[in-house]
N, C-alpha and C. Protein backbone atom coordinates (compact mmCIF):
# COMPACT_ATOMS: atom_id res chain seq x y z
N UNK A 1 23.76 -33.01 3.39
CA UNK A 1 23.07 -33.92 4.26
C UNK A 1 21.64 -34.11 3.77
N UNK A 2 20.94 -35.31 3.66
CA UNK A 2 19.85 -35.56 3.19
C UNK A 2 18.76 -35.67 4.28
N UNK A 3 17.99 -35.01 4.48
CA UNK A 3 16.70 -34.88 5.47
C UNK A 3 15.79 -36.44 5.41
N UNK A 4 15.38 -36.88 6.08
CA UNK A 4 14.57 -38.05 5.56
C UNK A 4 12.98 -37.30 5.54
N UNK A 5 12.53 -37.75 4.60
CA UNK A 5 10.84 -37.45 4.14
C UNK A 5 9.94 -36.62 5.24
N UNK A 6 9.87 -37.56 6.59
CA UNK A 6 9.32 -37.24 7.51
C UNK A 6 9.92 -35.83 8.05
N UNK A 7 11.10 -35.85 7.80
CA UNK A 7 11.85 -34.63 8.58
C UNK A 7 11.65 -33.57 8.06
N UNK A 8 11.56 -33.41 6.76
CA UNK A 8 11.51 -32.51 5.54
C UNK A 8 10.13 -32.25 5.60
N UNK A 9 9.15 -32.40 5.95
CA UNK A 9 7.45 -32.09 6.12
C UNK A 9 7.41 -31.16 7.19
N UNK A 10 8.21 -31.92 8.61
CA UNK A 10 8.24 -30.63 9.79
C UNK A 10 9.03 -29.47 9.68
N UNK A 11 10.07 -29.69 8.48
CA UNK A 11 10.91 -28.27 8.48
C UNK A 11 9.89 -27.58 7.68
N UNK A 12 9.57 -28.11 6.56
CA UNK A 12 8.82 -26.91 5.67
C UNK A 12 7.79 -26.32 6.97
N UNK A 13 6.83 -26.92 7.33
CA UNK A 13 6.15 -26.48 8.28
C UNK A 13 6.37 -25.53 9.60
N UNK A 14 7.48 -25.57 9.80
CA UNK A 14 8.17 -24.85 10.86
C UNK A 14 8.84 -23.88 10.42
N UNK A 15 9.65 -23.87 9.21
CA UNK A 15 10.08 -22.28 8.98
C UNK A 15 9.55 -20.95 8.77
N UNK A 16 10.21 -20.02 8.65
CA UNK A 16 9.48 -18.94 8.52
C UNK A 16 10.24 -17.78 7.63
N UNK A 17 9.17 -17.12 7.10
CA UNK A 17 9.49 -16.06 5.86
C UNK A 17 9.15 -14.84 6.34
N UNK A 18 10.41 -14.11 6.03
CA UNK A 18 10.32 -12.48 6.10
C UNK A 18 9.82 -11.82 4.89
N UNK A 19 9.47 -10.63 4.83
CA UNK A 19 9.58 -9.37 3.78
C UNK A 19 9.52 -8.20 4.22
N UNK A 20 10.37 -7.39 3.77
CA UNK A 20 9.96 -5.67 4.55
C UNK A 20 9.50 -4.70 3.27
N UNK A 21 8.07 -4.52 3.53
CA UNK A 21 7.91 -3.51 2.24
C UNK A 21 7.90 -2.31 3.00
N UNK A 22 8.01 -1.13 2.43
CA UNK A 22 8.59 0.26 2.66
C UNK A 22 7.23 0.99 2.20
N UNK A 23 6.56 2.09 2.40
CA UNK A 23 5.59 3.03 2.09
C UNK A 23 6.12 4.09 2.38
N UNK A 24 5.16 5.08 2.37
CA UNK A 24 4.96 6.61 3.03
C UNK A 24 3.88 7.16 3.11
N UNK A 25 3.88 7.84 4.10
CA UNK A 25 2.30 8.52 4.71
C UNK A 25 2.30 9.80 3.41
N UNK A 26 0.70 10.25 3.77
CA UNK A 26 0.06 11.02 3.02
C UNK A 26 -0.91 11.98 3.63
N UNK A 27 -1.23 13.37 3.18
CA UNK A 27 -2.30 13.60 4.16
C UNK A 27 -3.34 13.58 4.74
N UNK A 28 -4.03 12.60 3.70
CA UNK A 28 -5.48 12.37 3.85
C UNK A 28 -5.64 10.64 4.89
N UNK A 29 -4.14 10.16 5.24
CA UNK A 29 -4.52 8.97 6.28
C UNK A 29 -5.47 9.21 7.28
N UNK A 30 -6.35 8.48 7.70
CA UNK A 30 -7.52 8.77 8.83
C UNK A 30 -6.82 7.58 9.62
N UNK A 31 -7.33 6.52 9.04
CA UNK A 31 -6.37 5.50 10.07
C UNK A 31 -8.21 5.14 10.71
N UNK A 32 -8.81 4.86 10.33
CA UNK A 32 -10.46 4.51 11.18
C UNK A 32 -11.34 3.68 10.41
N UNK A 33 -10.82 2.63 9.95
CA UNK A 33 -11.94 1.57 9.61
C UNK A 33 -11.37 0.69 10.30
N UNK A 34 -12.85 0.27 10.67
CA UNK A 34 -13.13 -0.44 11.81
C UNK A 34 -12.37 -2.76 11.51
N UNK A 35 -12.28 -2.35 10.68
CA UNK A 35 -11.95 -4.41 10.23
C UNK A 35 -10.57 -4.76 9.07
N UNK A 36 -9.98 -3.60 8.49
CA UNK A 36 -9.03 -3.96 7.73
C UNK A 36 -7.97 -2.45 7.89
N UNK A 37 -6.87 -3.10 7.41
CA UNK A 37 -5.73 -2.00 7.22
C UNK A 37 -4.93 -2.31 6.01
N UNK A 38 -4.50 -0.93 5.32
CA UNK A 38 -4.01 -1.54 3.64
C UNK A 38 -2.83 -0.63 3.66
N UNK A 39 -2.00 -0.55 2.56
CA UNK A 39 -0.92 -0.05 2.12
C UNK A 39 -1.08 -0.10 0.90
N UNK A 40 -0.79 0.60 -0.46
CA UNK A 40 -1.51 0.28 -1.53
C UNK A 40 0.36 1.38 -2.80
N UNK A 41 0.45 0.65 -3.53
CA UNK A 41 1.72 1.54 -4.54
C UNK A 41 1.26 2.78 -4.95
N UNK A 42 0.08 2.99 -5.03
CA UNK A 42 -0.91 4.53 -5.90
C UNK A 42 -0.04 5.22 -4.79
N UNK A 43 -0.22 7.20 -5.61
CA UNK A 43 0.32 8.00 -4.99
C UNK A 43 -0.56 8.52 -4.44
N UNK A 44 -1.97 8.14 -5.04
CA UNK A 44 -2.87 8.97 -4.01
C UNK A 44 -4.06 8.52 -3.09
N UNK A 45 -4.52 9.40 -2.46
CA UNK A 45 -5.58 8.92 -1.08
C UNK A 45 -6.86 9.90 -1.62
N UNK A 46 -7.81 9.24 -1.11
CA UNK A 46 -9.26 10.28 -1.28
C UNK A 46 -9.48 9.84 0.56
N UNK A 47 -10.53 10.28 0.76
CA UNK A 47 -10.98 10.75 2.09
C UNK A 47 -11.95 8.86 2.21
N UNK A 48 -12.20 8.66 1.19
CA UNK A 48 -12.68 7.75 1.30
C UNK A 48 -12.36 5.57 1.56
N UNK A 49 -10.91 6.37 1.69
CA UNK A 49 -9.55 5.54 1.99
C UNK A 49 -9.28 4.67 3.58
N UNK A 50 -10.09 5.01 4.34
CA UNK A 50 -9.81 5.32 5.70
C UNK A 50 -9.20 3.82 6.52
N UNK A 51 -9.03 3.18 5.35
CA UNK A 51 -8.29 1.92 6.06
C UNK A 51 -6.45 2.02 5.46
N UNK A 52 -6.43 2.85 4.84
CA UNK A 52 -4.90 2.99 3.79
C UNK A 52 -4.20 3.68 4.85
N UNK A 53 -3.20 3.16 5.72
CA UNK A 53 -1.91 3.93 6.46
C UNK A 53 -0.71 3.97 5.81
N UNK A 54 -0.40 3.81 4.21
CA UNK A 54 0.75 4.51 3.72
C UNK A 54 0.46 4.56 1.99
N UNK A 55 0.97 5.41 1.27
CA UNK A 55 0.91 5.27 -0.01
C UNK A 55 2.17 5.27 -0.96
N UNK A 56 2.76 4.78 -2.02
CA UNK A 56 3.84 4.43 -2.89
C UNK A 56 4.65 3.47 -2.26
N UNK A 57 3.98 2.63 -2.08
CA UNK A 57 4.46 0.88 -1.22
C UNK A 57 5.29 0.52 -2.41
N UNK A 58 6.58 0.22 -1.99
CA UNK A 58 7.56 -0.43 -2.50
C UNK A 58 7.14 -1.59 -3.67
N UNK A 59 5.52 -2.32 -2.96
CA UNK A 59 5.36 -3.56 -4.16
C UNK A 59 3.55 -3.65 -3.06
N UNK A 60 2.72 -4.53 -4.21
CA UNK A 60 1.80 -4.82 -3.87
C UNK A 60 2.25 -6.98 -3.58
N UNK A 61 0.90 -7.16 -3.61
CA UNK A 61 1.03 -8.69 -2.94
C UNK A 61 1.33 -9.17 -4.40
N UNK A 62 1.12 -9.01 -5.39
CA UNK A 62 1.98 -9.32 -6.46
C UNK A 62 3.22 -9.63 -6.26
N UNK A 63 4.04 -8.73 -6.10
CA UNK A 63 4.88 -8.65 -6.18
C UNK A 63 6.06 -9.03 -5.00
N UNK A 64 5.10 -9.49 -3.83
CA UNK A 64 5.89 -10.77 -2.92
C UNK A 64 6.90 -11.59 -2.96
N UNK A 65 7.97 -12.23 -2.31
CA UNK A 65 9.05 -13.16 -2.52
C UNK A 65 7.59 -14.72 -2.60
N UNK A 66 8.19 -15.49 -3.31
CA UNK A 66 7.82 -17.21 -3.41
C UNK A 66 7.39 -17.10 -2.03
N UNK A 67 8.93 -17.28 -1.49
CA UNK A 67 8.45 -17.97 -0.18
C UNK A 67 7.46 -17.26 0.81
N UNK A 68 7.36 -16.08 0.73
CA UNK A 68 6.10 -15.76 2.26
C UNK A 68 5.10 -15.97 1.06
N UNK A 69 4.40 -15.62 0.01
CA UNK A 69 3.68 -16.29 -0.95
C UNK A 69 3.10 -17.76 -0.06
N UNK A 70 3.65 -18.48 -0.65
CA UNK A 70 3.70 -20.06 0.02
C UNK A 70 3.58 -20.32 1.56
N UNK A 71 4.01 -19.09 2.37
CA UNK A 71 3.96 -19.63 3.91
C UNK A 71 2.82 -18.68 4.16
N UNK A 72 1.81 -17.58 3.22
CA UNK A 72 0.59 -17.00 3.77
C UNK A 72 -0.68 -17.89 3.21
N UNK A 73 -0.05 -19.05 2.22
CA UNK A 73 -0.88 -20.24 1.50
C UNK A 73 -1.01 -20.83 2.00
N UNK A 74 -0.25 -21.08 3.36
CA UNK A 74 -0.25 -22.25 4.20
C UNK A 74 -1.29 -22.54 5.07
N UNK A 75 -1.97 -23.55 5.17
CA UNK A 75 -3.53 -23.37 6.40
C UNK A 75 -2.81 -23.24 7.94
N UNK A 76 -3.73 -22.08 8.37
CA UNK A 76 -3.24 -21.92 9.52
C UNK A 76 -2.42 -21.28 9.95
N UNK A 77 -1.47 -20.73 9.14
CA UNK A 77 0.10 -20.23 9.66
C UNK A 77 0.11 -18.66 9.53
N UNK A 78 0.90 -18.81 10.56
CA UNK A 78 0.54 -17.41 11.65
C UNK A 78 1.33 -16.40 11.26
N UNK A 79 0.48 -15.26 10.85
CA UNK A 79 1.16 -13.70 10.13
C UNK A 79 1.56 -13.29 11.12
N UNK A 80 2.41 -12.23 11.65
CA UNK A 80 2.77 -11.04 12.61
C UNK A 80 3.36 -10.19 11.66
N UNK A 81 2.86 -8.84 11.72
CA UNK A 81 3.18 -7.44 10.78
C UNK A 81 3.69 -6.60 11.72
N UNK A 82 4.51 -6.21 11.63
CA UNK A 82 4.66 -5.24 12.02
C UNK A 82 5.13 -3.81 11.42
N UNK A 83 4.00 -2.99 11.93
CA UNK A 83 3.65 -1.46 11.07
C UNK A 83 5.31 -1.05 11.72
N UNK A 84 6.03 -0.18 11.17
CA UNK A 84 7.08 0.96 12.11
C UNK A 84 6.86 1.92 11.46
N UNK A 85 7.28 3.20 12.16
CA UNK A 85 7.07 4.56 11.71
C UNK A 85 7.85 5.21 12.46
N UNK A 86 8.93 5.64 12.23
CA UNK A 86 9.58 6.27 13.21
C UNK A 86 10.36 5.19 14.70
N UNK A 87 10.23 6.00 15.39
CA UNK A 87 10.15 5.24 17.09
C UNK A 87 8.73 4.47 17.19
N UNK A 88 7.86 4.64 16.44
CA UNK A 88 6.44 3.82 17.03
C UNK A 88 6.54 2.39 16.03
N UNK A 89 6.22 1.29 16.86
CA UNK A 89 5.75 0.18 15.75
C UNK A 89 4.59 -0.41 16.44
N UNK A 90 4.10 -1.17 15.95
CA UNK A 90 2.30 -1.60 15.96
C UNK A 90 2.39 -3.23 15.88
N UNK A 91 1.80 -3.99 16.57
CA UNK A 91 2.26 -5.27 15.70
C UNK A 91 0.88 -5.82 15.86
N UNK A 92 0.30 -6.52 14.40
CA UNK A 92 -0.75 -7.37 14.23
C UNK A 92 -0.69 -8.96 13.88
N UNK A 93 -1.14 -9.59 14.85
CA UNK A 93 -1.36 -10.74 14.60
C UNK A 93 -2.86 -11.33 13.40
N UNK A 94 -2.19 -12.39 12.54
CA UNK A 94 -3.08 -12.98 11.41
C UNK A 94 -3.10 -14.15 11.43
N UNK A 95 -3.59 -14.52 10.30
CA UNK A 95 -3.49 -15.74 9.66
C UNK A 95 -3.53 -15.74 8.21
N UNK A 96 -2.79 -17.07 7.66
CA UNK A 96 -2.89 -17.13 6.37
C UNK A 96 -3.81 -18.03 6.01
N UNK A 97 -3.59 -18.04 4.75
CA UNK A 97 -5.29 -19.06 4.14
C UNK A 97 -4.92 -19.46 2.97
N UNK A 98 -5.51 -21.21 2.42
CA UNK A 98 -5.17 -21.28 0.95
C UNK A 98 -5.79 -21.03 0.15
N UNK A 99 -6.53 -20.05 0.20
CA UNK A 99 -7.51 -19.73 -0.13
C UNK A 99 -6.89 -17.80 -0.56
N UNK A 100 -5.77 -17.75 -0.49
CA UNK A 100 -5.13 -16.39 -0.78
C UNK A 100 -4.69 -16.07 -2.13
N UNK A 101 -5.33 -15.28 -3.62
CA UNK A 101 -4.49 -15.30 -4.16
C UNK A 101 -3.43 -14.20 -4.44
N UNK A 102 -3.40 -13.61 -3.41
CA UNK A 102 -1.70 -12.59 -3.32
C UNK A 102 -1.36 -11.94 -5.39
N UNK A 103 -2.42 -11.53 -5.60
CA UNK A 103 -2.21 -11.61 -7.04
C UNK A 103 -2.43 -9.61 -7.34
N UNK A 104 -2.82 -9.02 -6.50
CA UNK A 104 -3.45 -7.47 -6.95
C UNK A 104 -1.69 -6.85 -7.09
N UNK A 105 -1.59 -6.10 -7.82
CA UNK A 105 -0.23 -5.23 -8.29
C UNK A 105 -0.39 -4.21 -7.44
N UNK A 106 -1.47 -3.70 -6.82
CA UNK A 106 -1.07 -2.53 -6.38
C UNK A 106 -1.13 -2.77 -4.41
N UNK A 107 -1.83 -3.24 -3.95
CA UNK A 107 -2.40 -3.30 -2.71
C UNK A 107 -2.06 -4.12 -1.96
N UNK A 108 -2.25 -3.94 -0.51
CA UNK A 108 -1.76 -5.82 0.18
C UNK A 108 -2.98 -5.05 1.51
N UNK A 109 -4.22 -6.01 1.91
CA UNK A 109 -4.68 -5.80 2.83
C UNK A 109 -4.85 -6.53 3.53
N UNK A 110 -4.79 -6.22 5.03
CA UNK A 110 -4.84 -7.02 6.46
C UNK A 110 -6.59 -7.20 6.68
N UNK A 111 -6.68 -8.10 6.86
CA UNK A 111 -8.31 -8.30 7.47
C UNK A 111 -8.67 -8.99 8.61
N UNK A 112 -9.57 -8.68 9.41
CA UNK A 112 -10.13 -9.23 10.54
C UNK A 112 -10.92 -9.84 9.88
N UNK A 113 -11.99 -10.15 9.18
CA UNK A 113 -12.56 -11.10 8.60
C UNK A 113 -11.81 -12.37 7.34
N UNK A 114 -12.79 -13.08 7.28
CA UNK A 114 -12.04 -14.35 6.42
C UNK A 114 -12.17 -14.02 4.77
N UNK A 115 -12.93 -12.68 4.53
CA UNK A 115 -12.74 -12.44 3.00
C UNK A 115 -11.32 -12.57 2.35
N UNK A 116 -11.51 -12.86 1.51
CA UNK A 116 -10.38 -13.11 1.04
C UNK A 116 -10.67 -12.50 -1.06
N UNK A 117 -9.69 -11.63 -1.28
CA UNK A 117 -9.93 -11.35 -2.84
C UNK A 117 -8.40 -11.12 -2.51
N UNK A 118 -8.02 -11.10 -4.80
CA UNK A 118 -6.40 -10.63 -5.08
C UNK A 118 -5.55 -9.85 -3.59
N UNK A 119 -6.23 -8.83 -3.22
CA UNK A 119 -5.77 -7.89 -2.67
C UNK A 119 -5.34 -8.36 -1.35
N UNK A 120 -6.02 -9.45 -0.54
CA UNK A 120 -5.73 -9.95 0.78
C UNK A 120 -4.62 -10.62 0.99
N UNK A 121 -3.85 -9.94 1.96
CA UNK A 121 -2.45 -10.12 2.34
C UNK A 121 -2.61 -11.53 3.63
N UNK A 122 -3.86 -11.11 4.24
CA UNK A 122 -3.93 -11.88 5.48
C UNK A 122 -5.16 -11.95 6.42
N UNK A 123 -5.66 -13.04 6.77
CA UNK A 123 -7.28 -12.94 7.63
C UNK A 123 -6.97 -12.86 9.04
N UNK A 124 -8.10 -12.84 9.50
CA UNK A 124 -8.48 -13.18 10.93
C UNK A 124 -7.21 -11.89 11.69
N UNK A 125 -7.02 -11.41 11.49
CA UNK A 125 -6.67 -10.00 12.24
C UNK A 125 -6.93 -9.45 13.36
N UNK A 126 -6.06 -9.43 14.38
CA UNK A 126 -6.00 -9.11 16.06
C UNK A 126 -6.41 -7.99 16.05
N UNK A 127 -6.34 -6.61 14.86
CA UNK A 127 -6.28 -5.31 15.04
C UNK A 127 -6.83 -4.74 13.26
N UNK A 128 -7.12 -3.99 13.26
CA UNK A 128 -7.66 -2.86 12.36
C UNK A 128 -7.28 -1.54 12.36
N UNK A 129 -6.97 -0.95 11.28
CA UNK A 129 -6.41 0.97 11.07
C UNK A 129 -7.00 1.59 12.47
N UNK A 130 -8.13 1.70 12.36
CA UNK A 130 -8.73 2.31 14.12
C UNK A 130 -7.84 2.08 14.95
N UNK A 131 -7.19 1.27 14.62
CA UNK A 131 -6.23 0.27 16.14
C UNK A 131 -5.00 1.04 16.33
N UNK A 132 -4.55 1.92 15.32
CA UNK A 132 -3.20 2.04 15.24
C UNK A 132 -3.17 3.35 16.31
N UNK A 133 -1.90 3.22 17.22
CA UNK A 133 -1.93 4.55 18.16
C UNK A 133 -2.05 6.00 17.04
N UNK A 134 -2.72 6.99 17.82
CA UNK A 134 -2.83 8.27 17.01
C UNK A 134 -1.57 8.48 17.02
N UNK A 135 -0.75 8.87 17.54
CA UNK A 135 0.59 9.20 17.49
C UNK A 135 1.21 8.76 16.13
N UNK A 136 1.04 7.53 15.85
CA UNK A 136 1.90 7.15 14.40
C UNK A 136 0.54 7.48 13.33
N UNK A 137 -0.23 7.66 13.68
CA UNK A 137 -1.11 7.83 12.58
C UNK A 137 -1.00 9.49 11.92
N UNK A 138 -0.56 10.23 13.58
CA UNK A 138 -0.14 11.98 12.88
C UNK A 138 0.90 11.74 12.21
N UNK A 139 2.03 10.50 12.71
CA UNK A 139 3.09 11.30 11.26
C UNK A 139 2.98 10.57 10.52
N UNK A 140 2.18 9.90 9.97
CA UNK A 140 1.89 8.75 8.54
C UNK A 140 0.84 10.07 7.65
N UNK A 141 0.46 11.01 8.30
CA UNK A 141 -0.24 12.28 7.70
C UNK A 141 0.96 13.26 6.84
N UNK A 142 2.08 13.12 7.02
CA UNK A 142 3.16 14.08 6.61
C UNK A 142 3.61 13.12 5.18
N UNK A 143 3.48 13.20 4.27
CA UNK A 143 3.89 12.50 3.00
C UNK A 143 5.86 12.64 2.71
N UNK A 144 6.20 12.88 3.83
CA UNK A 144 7.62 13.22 4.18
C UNK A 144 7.84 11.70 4.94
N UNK A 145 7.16 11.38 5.68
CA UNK A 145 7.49 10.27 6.56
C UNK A 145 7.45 9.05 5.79
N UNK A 146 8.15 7.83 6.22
CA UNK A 146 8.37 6.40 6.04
C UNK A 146 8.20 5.61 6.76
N UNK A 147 7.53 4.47 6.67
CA UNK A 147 7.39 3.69 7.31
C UNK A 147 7.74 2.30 6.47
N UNK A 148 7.47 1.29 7.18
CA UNK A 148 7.47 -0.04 6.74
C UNK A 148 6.91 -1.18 7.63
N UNK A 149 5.98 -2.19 6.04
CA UNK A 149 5.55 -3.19 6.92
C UNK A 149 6.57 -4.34 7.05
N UNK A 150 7.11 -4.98 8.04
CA UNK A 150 7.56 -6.38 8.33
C UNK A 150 6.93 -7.31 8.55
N UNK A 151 7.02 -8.24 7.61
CA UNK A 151 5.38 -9.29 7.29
C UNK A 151 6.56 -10.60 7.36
N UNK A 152 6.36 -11.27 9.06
CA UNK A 152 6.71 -12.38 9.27
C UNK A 152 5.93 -13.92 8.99
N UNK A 153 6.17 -15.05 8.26
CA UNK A 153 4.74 -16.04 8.34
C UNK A 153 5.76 -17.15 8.77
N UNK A 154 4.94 -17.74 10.00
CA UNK A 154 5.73 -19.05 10.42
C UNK A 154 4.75 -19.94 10.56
């Protein structure tokens, strides 16, 4: 069936892209900066990390499908992440920007501000690492535990 032109502008615009990347906690998570939250492939954490809630992430923003690529490029269009860990999940509302280039190999970070470098997964951010209940932040401390982000863009 052939879409006509007009029709085909509101679908692209209206669909929406999944990805589930996978991490694991470490012991040095603090979980307490105050404006961004990251996930990063490195195996390790320094103390000086305090926005990183998992480490050996399945893929950095590199390494993204096309399509959420293209729907976090999109002006305007609306991220929802959701952290899980166990029984606890977290969910942050974003935005994307074309102004994203999803290009760092190792990292993908959430931001409450509109900076944007390789590494930025997503702006304007409802919530920050500080944000995350302590509860999932003690077992994201056990380098035994798993979690995963679910990074919806519609």
């Amino acid at each position: 069936m052939k879409v006509p032109a007009a029709s085909r502008a509101l679908y692209s615009k209206t669909r929406t892209a999944k990805e589930v990347v996978e991490f694991r906690g470490h012991s040095m998570v603090r979980s307490l900066h105050p404006t961004t939250i990251e996930v990063t492939t490195e195996d390790r954490l320094t103390e000086k990390g305090d926005c990183i809630i998992g480490v050996g992430a399945a893929k950095g923003c590199l390494e993204l499908s096309e399509e959420v690529k293209e729907g976090l490029r999109r002006k305007d269009s609306k991220v929802t992440i959701r952290i899980v860990v166990g029984d606890h999940e977290f969910q942050v509302n974003a935005r994307g920007d074309p102004r994203l280039g999803l290009s760092h190999p190792h990292d993908m970070v959430i931001r409450k501000s509109d900076f944007v470098c390789d590494r930025t997964l997503a702006v304007h951010a409802d919530a920050a690492a500080r944000n995350l209940p302590r509860e999932m932040v003690m077992l994201l401390r056990d380098p035994g535990t798993t979690g995963r982000l679910e990074i919806e863009v519609s």
